[in-house]
Protein backbone atom coordinates (compact mmCIF):
# COMPACT_ATOMS: atom_id res chain seq x y z
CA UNK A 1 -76.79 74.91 47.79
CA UNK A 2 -75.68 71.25 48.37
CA UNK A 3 -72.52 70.73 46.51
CA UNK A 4 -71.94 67.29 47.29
CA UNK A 5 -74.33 64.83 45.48
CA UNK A 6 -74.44 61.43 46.80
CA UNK A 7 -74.82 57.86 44.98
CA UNK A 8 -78.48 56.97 46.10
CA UNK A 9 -78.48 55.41 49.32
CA UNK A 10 -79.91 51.86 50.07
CA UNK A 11 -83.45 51.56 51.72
CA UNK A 12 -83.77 49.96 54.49
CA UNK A 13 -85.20 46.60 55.16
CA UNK A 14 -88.84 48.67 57.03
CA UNK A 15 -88.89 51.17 54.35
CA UNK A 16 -89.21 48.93 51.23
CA UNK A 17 -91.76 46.90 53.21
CA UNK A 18 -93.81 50.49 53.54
CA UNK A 19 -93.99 50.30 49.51
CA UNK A 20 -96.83 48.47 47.69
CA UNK A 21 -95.12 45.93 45.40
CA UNK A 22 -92.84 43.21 45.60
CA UNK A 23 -90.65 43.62 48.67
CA UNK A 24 -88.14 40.69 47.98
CA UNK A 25 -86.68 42.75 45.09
CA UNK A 26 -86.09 46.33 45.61
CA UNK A 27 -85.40 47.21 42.34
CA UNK A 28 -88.35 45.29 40.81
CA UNK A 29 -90.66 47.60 38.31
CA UNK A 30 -93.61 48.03 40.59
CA UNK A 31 -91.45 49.71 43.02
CA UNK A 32 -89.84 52.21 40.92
CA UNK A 33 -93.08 53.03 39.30
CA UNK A 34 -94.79 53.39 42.34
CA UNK A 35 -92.56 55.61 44.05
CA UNK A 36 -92.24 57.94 40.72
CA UNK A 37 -95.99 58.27 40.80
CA UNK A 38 -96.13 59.06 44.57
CA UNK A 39 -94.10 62.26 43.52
CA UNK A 40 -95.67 62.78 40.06
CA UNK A 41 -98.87 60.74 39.52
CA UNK A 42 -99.71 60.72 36.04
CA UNK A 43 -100.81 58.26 32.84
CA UNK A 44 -103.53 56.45 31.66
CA UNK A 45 -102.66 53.33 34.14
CA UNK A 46 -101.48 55.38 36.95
CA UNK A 47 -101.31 53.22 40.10
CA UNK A 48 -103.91 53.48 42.79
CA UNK A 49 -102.94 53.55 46.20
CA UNK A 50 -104.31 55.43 49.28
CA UNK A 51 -102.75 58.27 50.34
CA UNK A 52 -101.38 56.80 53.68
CA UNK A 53 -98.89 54.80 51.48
CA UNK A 54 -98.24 58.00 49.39
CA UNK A 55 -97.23 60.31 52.57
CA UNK A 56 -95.21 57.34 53.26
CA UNK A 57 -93.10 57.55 50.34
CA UNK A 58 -92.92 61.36 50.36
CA UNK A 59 -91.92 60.84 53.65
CA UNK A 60 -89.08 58.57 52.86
CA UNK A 61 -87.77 61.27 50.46
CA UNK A 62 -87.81 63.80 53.37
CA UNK A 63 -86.44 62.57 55.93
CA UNK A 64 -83.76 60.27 54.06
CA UNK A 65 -83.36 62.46 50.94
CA UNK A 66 -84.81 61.97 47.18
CA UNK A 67 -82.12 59.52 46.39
CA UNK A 68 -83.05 57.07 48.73
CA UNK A 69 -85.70 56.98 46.45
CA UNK A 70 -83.79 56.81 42.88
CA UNK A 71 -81.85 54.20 43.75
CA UNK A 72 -85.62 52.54 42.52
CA UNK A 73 -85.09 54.05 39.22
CA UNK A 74 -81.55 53.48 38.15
CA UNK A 75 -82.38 50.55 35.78
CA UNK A 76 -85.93 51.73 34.08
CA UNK A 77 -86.29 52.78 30.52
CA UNK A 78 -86.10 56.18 29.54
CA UNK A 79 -89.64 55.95 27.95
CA UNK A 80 -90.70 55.66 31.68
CA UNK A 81 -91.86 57.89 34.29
CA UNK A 82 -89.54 56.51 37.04
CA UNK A 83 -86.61 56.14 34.13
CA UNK A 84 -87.20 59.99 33.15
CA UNK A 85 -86.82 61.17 36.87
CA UNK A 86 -83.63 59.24 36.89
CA UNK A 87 -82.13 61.53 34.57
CA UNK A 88 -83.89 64.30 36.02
CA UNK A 89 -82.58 63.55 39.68
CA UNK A 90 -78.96 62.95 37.86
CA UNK A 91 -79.13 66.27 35.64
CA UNK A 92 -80.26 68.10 39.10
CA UNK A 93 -77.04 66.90 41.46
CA UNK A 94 -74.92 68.05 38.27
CA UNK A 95 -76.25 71.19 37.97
CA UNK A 96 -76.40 71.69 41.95
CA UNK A 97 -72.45 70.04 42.05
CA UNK A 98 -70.75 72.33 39.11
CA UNK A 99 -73.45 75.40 39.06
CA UNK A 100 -70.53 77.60 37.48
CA UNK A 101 -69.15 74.91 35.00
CA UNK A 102 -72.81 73.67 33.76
CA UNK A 103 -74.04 77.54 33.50
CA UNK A 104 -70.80 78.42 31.05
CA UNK A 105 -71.23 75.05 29.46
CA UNK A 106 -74.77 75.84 29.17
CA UNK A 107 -74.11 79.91 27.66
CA UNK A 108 -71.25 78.27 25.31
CA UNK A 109 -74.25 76.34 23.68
CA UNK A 110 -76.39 79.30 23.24
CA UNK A 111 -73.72 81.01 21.42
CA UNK A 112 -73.93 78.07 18.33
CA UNK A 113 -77.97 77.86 18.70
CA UNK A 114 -78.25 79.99 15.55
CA UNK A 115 -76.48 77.43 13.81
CA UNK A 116 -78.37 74.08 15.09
CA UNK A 117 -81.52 74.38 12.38
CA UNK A 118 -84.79 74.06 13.82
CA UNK A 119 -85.07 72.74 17.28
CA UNK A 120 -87.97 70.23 18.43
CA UNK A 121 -88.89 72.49 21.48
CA UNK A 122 -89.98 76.01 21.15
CA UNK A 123 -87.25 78.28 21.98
CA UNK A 124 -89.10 81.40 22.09
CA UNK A 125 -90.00 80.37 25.61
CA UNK A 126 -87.49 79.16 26.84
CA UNK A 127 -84.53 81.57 25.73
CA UNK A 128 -84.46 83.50 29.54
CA UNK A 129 -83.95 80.06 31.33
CA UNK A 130 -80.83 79.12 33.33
CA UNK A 131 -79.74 75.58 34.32
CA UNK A 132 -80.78 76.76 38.17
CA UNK A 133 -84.07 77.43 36.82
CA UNK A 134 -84.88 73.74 36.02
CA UNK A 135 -83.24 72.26 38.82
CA UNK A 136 -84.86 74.39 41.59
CA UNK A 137 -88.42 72.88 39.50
CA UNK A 138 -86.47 69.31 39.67
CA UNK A 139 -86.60 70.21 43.28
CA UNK A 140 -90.14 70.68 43.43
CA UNK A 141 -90.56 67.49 41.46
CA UNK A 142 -88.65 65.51 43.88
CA UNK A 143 -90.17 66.89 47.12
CA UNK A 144 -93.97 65.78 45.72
CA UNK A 145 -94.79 69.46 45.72
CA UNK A 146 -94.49 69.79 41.67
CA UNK A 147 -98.03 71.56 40.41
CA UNK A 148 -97.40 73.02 37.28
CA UNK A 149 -97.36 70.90 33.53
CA UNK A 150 -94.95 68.28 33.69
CA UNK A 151 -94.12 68.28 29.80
CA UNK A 152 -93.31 71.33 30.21
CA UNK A 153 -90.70 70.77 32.87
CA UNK A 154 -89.71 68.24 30.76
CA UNK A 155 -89.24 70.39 27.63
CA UNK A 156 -87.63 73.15 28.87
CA UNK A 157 -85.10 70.21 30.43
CA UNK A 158 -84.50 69.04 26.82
CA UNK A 159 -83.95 72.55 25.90
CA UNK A 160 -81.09 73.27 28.94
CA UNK A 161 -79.45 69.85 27.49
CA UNK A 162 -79.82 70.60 24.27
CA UNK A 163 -77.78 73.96 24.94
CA UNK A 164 -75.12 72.01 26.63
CA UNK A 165 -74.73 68.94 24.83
CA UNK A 166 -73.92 72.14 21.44
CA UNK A 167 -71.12 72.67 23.78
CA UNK A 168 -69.97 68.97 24.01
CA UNK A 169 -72.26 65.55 23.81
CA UNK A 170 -70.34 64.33 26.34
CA UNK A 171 -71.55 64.31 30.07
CA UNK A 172 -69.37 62.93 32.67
CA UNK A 173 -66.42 62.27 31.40
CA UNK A 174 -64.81 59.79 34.67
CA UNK A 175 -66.07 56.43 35.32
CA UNK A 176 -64.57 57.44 39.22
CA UNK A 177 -67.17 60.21 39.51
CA UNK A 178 -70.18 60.16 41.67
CA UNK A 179 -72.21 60.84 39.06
CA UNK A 180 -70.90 58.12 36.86
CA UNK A 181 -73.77 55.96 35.35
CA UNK A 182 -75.01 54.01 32.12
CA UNK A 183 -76.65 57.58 31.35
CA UNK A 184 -74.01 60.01 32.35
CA UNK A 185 -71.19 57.68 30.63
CA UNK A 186 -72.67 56.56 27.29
CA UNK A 187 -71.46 58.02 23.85
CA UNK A 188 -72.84 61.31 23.44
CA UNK A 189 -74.67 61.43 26.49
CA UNK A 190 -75.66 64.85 26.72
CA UNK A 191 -76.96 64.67 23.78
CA UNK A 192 -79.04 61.50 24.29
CA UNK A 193 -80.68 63.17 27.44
CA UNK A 194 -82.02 65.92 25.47
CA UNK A 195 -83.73 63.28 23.20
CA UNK A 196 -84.84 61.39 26.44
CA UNK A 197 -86.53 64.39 27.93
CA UNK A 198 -88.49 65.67 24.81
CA UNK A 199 -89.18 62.20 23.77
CA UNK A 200 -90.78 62.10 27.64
CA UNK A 201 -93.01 64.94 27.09
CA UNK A 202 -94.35 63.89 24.15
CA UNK A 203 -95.64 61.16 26.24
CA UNK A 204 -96.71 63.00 29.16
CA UNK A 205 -98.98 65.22 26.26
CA UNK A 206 -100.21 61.86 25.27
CA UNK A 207 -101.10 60.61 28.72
CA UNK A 208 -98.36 57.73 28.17
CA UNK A 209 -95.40 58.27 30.41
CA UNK A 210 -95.82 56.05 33.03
C-alpha cells in the first residue's frame, strides 16, 4: 500500500496540450471537467470527445499517477464532478497514508452512531464497510475502470465520513501536511465532506453532477 501521498504533480507543457480545452490555463474549468469525465463520464451535458483523447487522459493517470490529474480539480466546486473527485482523491491518500489511525477514527464513530438521530444515507447497507473498502473503489474510480453506481460510491463515502467526522469534525489538523488544503483545513472539515459527498449523489441520482 503506498504510504506516501504526494501533492499533485504539475503536467507538463505536451500533456495539457493532449486535453481538449483551453491549453493556456491549466486549471481552467473545461480541463478539470474533462479529465473527471474521462474517468467517470456522467450528466446530462457530459462532454463529447472521441475516445483517442479519452485513452489519452487515462493514460496520463497511468503512467504519471492520478494526481497528475487532480491537480485539474483542486479549485472546482463541490457540487461538481471534477470538485467531488477532489475530495475523493484527498479522502483516498488519507486513508491509504494513516490506514490504522483513519480505521480507529473511523470504529470510534461507530461507537456514538446510536446517538446521531437519523442519518441521510441508509446504514443498513453500509454497516460492514471499512475505510479500505471505499478507497480500494476510489481506486477503481481513479484508474477509469469504475463500473458499478457512482452514487453509491458516493454514499457509502458520506457514510465512512460521517463515522469519522462523530469522532472529530476536524480533518487535517497541520497547515505543513501534505494533505493540507482549503478542504482538509476548513472548520469542521470532516464533517463538511460528508455533506459534500451525499449532497454529490443526490446529483449523480438526478443526472446533475457534472
Amino acid at each position: 500500500m503506498n504510504t506516501r501521498p504526494r501533492r499533485p504533480a504539475q503536467m507538463t507543457d505536451e500533456q495539457i496540450d493532449s486535453l481538449p480545452g483551453d491549453n493556456d490555463v491549466a486549471y481552467n474549468s473545461e480541463l478539470a471537467h474533462s479529465s473527471a469525465q474521462a474517468l467517470v463520464p456522467m450528466g446530462r451535458n457530459r462532454i463529447e470527445y472521441d475516445e483517442t483523447v479519452r485513452s489519452r487522459i487515462l493514460n496520463i493517470a497511468k503512467v504519471e499517477g492520478v494526481d497528475v490529474l487532480a491537480q485539474l480539480w483542486t479549485n472546482s466546486p463541490a457540487d461538481t464532478l471534477p470538485g467531488i473527485l477532489w475530495r475523493g482523491f484527498l479522502l483516498t491518500q488519507w486513508i491509504e497514508r494513516d490506514y490504522a489511525v483513519v480505521t480507529a477514527r473511523f470504529l470510534r464513530g461507530k461507537e456514538k452512531e446510536d446517538q446521531c438521530g437519523e442519518l441521510s444515507v441508509d446504514v443498513s447497507s453500509y454497516r460492514d464497510i471499512l475505510p479500505e473498502d471505499i478507497a480500494q473503489e476510489w481506486r477503481a474510480v481513479f484508474s477509469g475502470s469504475y463500473d458499478e453506481h457512482f452514487d453509491v460510491l458516493l454514499s457509502k463515502t458520506a457514510y465512512v465520513t460521517f463515522m469519522c467526522a462523530l469522532s472529530d469534525v476536524t480533518w487535517i489538523e497541520n497547515d505543513a501536511d501534505i494533505l493540507s488544503t482549503y478542504v482538509t483545513r476548513r472548520s469542521k472539515a470532516m464533517a463538511h465532506v460528508s455533506r459534500d459527498f451525499y449532497h454529490a449523489s443526490r446529483l449523480v441520482i438526478d443526472g446533475e453532477l457534472e
